[in-house]
C-alpha atoms as a PDB file:
ATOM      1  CA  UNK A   1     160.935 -45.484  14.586  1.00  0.00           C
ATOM      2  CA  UNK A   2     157.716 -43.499  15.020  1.00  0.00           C
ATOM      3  CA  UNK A   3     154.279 -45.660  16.333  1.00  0.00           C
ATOM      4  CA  UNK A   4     151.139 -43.788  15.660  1.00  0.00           C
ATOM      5  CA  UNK A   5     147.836 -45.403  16.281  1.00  0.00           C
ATOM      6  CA  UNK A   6     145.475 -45.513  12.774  1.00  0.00           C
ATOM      7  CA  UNK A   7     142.681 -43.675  14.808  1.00  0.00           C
ATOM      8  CA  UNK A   8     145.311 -40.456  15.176  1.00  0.00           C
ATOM      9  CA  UNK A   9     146.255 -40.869  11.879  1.00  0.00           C
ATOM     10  CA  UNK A  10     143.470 -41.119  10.078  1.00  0.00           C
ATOM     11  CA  UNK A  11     142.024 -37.997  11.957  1.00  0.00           C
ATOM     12  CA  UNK A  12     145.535 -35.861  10.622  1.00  0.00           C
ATOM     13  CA  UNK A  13     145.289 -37.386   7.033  1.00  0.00           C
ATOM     14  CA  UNK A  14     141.972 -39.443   6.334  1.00  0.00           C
ATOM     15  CA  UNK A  15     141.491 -42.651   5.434  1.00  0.00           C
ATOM     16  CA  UNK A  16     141.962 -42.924   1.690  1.00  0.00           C
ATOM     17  CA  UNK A  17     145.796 -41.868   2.573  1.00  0.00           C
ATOM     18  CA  UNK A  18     146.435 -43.981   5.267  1.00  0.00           C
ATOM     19  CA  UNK A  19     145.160 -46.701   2.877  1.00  0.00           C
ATOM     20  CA  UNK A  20     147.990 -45.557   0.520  1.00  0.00           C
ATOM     21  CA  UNK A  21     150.235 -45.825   2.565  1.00  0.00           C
ATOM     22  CA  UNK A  22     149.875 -49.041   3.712  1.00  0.00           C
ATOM     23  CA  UNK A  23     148.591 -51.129   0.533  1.00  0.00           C
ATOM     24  CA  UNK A  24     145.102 -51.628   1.430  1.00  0.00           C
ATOM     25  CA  UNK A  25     141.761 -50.009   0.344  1.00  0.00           C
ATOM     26  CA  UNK A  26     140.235 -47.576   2.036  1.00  0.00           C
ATOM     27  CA  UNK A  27     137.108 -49.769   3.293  1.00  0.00           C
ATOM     28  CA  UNK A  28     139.355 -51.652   4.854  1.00  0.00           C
ATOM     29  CA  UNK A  29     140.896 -48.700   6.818  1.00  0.00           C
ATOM     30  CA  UNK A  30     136.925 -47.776   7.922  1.00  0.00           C
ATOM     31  CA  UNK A  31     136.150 -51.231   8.865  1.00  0.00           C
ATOM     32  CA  UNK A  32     139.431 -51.411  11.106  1.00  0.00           C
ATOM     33  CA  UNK A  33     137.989 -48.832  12.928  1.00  0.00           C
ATOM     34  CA  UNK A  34     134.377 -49.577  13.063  1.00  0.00           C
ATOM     35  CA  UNK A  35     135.217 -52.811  14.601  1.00  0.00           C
ATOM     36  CA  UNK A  36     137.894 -50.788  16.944  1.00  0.00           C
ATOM     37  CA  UNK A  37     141.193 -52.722  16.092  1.00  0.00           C
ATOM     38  CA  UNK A  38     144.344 -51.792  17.768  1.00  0.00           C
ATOM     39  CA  UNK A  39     146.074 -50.681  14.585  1.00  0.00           C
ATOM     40  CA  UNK A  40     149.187 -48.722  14.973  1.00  0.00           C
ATOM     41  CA  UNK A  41     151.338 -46.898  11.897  1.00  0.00           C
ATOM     42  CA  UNK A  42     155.332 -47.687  12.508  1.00  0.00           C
ATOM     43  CA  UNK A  43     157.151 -45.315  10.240  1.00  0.00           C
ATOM     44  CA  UNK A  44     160.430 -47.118   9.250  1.00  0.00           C
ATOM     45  CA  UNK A  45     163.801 -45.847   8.780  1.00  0.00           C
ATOM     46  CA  UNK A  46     163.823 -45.531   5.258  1.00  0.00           C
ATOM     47  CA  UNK A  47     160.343 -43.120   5.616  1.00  0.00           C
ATOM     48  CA  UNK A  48     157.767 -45.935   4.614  1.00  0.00           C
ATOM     49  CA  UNK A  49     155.475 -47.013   6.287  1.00  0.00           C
ATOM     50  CA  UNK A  50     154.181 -50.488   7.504  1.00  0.00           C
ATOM     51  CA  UNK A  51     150.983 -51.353   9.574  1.00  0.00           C
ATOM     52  CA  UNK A  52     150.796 -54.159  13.171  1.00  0.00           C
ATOM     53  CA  UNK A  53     147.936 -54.685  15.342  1.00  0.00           C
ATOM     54  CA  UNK A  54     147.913 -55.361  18.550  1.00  0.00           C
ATOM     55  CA  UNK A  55     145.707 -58.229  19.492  1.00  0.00           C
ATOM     56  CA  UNK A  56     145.654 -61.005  22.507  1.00  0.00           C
ATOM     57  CA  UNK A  57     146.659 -64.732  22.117  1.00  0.00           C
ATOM     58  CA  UNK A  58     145.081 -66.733  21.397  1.00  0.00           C
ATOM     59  CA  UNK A  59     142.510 -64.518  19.495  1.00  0.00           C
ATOM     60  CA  UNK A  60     139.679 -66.850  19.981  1.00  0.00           C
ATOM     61  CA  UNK A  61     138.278 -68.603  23.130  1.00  0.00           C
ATOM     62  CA  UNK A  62     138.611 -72.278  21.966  1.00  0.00           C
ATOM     63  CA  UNK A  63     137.155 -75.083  23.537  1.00  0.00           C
ATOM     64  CA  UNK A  64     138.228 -79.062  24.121  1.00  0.00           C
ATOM     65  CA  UNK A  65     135.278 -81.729  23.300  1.00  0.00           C
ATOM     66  CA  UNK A  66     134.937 -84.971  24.982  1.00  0.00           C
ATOM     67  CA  UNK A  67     136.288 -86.144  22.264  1.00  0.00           C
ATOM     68  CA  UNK A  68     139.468 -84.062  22.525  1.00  0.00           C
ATOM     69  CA  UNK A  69     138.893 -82.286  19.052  1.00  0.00           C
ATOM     70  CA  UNK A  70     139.770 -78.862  20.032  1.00  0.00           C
ATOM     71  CA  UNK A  71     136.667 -75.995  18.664  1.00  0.00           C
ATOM     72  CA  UNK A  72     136.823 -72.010  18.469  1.00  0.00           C
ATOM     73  CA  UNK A  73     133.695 -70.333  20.932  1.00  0.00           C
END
């Protein structure tokens, strides 16, 4: 199983392929970037392809109100 980041590959193969690839369009592959997600390419063992991202957990800061209703920052 190969891990690639989407940065690396979109610099070997452009965008509008690694949005191919993965089902997606290709504005969504630029925004990805723009708004630097941690993206990575995991080739599988049948040679397709399929897309994860790394991201913290929670996502969000959230925050408790007095009134115990719980509110993303």
């Amino acid at each position: 199983m190969e891990k690639i980041p989407l940065s690396e590959y979109v610099k070997l193969n452009g965008q509008a392929n690694a949005a191919r690839l993965v089902g997606v369009h290709q504005t969504a592959i630029s925004k990805a970037l723009r708004s630097g997600r941690q993206i990575f390419l995991i080739r599988q063992k049948d040679g397709t392809y399929k897309a994860e991202e790394c991201r913290p957990f929670p996502s969000q800061k959230q925050s408790i109100s007095r009134s115990g209703k719980i509110s993303e920052v």
